[in-house]
N, C-alpha and C. Protein backbone atom coordinates (compact mmCIF):
# COMPACT_ATOMS: atom_id res chain seq x y z
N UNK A 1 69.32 120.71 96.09
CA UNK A 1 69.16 121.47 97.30
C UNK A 1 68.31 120.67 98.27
N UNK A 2 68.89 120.60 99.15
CA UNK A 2 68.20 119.76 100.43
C UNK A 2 67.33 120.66 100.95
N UNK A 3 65.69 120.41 101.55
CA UNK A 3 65.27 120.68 102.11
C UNK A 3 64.02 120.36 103.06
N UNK A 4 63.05 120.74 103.90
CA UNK A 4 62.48 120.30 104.88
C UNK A 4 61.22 120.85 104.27
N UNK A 5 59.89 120.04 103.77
CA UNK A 5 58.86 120.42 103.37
C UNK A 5 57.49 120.47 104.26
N UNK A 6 56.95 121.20 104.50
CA UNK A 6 55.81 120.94 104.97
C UNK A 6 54.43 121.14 104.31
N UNK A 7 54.00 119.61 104.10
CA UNK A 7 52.83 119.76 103.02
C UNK A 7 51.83 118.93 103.35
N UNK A 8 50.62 119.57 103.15
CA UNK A 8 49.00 119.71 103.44
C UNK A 8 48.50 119.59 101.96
N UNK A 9 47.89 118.06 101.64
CA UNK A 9 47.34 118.10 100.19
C UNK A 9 45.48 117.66 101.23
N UNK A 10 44.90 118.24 100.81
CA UNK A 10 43.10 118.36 100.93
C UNK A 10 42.31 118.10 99.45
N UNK A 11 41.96 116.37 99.52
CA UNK A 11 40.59 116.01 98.57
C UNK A 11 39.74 116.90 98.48
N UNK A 12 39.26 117.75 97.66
CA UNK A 12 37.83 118.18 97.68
C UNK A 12 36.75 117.50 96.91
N UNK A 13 35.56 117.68 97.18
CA UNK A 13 34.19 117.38 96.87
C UNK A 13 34.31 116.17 97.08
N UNK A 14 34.92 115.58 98.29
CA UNK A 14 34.72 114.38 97.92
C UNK A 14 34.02 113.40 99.30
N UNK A 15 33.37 114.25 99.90
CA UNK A 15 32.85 114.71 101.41
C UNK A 15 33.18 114.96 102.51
N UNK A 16 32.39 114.57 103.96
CA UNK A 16 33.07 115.40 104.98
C UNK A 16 34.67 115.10 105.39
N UNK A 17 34.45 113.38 105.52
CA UNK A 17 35.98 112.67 105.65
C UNK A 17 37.24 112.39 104.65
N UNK A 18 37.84 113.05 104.59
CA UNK A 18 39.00 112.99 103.87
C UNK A 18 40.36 111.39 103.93
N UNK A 19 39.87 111.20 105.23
CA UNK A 19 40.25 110.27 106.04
C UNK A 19 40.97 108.88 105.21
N UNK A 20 40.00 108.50 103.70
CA UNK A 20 40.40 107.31 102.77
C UNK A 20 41.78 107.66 101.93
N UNK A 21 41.58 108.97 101.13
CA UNK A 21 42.39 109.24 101.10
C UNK A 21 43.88 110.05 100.97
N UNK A 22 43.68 110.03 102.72
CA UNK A 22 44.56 110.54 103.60
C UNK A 22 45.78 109.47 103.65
N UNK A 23 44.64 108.36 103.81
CA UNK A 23 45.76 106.69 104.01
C UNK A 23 46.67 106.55 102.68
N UNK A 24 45.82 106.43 100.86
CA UNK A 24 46.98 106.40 100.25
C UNK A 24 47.82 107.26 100.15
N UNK A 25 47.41 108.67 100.34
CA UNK A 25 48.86 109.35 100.20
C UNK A 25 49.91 108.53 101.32
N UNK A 26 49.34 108.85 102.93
CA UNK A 26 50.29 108.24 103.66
C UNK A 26 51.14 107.13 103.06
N UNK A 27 50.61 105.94 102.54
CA UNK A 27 51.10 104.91 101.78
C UNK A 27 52.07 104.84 101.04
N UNK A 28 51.76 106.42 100.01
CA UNK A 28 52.75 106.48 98.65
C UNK A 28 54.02 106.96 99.89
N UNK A 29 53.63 108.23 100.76
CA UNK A 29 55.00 108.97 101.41
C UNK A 29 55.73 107.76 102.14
N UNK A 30 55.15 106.74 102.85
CA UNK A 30 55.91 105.47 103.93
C UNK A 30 56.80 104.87 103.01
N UNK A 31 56.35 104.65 101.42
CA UNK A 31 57.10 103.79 100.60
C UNK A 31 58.32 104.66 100.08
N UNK A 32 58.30 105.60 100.22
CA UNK A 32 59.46 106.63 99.52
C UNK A 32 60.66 106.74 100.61
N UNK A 33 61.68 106.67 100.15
CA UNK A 33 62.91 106.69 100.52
C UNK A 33 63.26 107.79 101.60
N UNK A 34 62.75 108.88 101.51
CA UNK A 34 62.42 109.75 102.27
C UNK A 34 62.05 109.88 103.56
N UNK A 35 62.96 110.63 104.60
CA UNK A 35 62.34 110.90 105.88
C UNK A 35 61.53 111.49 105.93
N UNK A 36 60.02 111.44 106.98
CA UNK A 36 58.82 111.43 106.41
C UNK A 36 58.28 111.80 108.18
N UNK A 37 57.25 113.07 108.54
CA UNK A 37 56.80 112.82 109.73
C UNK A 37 55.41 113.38 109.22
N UNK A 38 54.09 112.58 109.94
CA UNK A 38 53.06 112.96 109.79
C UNK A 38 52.73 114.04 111.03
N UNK A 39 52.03 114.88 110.95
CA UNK A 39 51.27 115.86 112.20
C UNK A 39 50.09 115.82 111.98
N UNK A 40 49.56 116.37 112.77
CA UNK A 40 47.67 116.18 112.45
C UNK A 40 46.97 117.40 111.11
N UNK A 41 47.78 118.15 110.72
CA UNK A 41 47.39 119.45 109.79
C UNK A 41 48.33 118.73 108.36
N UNK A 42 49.13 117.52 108.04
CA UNK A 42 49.87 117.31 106.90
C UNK A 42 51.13 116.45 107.41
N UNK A 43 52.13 117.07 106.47
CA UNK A 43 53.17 116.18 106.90
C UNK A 43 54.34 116.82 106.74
N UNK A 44 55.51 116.52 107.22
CA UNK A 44 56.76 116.90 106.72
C UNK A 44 58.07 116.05 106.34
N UNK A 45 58.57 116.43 105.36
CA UNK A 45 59.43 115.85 104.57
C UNK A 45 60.23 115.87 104.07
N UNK A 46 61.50 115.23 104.04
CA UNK A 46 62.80 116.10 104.56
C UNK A 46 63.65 115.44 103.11
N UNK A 47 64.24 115.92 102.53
CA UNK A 47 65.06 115.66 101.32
C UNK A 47 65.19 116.24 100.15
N UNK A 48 65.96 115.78 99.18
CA UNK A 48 66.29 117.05 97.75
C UNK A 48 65.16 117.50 96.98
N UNK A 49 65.17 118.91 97.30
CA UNK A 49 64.01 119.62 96.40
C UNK A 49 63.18 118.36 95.46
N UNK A 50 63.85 118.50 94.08
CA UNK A 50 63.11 117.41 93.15
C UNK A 50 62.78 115.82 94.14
N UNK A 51 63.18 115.37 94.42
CA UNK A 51 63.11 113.90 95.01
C UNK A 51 61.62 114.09 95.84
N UNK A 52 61.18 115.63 96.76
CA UNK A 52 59.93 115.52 97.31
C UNK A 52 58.85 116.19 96.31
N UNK A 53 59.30 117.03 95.27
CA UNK A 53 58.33 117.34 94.23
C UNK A 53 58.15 116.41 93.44
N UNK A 54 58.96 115.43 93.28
CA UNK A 54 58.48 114.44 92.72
C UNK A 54 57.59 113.30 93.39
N UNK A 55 57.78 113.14 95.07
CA UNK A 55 56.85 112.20 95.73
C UNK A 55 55.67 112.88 95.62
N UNK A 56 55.53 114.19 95.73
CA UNK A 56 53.88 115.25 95.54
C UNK A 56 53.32 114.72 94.49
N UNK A 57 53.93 114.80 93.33
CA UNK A 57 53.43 114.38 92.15
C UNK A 57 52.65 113.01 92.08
N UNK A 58 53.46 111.99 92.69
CA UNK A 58 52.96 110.74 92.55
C UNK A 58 51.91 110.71 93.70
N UNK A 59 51.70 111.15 94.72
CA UNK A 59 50.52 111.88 95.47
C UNK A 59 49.40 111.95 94.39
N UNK A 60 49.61 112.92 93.57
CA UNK A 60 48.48 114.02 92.91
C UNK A 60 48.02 112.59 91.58
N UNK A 61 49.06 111.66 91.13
CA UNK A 61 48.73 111.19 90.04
C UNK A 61 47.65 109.78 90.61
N UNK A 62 48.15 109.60 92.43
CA UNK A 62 47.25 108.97 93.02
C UNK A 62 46.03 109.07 93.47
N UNK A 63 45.48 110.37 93.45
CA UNK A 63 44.04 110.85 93.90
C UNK A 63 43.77 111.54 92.72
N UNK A 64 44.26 111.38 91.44
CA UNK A 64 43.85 111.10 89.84
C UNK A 64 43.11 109.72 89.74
N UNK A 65 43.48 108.39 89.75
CA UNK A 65 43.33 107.49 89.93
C UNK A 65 42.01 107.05 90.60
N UNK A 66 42.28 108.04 91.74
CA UNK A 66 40.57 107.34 92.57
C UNK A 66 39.68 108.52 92.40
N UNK A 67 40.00 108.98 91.46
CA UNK A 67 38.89 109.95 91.07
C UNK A 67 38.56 111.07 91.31
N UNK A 68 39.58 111.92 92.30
CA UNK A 68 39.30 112.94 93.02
C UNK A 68 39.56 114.32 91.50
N UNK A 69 38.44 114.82 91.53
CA UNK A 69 38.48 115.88 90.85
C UNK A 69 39.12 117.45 91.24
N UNK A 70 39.16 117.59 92.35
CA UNK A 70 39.68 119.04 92.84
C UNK A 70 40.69 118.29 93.92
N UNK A 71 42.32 118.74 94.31
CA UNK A 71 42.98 118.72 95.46
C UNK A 71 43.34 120.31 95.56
N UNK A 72 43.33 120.73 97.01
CA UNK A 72 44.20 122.01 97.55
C UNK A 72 45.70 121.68 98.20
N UNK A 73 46.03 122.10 97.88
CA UNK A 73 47.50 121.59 98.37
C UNK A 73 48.31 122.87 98.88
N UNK A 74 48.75 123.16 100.19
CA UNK A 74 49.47 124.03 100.56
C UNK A 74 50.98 123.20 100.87
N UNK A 75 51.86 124.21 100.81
CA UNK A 75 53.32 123.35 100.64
C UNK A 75 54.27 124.81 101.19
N UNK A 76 55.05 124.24 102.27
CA UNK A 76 56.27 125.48 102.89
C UNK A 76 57.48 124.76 103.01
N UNK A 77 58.15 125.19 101.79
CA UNK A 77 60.07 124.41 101.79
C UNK A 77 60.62 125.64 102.74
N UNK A 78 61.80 124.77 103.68
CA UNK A 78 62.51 125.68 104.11
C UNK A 78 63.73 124.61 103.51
N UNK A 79 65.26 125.54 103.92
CA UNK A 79 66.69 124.92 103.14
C UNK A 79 67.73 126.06 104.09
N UNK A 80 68.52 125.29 104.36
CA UNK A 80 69.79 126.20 104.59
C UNK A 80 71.09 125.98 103.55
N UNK A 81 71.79 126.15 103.70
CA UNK A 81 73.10 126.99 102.85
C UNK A 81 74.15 126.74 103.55
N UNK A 82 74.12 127.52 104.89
CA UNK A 82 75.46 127.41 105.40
C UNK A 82 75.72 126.32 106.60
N UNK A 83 74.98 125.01 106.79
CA UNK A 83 75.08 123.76 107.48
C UNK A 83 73.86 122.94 107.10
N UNK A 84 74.10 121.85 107.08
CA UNK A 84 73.14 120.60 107.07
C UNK A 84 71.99 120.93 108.21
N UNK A 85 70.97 120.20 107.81
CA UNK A 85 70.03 120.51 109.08
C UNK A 85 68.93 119.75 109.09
N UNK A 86 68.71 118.76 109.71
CA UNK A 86 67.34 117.56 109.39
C UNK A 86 66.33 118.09 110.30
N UNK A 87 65.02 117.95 110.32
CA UNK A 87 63.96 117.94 110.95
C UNK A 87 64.02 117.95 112.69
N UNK A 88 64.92 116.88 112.90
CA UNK A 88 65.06 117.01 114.51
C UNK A 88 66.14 118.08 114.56
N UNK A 89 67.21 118.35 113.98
CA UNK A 89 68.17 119.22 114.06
C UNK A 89 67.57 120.58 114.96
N UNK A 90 65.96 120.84 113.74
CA UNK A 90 65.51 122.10 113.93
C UNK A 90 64.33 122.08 115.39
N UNK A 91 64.04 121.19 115.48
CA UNK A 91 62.99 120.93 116.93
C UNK A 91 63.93 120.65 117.92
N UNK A 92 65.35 120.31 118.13
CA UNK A 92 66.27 119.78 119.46
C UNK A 92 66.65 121.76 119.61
N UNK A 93 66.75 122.32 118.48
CA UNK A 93 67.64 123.51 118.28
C UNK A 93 66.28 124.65 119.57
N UNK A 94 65.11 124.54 119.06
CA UNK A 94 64.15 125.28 120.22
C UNK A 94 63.81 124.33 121.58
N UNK A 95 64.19 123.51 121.40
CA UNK A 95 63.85 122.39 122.97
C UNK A 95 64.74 122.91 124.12
């Protein structure tokens, strides 16, 4: 199932700036096959269910790695059914 994710992963305890890493996730999402847009609150990400639960994952196994003990992660899939529909599809569709 194809769909359009919008996801917000937040380091905790790990002080005020989140900012370090903000960059490797960005890093892991640029390298993934995946159409990919950053916004200032997260990102969105457009492709088959598993294919972006699986880029999350490698996210989460990356701020394992540098040590981050707590992430919050908010995540909103949308999907249609009855036509294809990419990211700009849905922003040209209210423009």
């Amino acid at each position: 199932m194809k769909v359009v994710a919008d996801l917000c992963i937040v380091p905790m305890g790990v002080g005020p700036s989140v900012s370090p890493y903000v960059r490797e996730i960005k890093a892991i999402i640029d390298a993934s096959p995946l159409n990919a847009e950053m916004h200032a609150n997260g990102t969105n990400i457009e492709g088959e269910l598993s294919d972006v639960c699986r880029l999350i994952e490698q996210c989460e196994a990356r701020l394992a790695e540098l040590g981050v003990a707590r992430v919050f992660y908010t995540m909103a899939f949308s999907s249609r059914r009855d036509k294809q529909q990419a990211m700009a599809d849905k922003l040209k569709a209210v423009s």
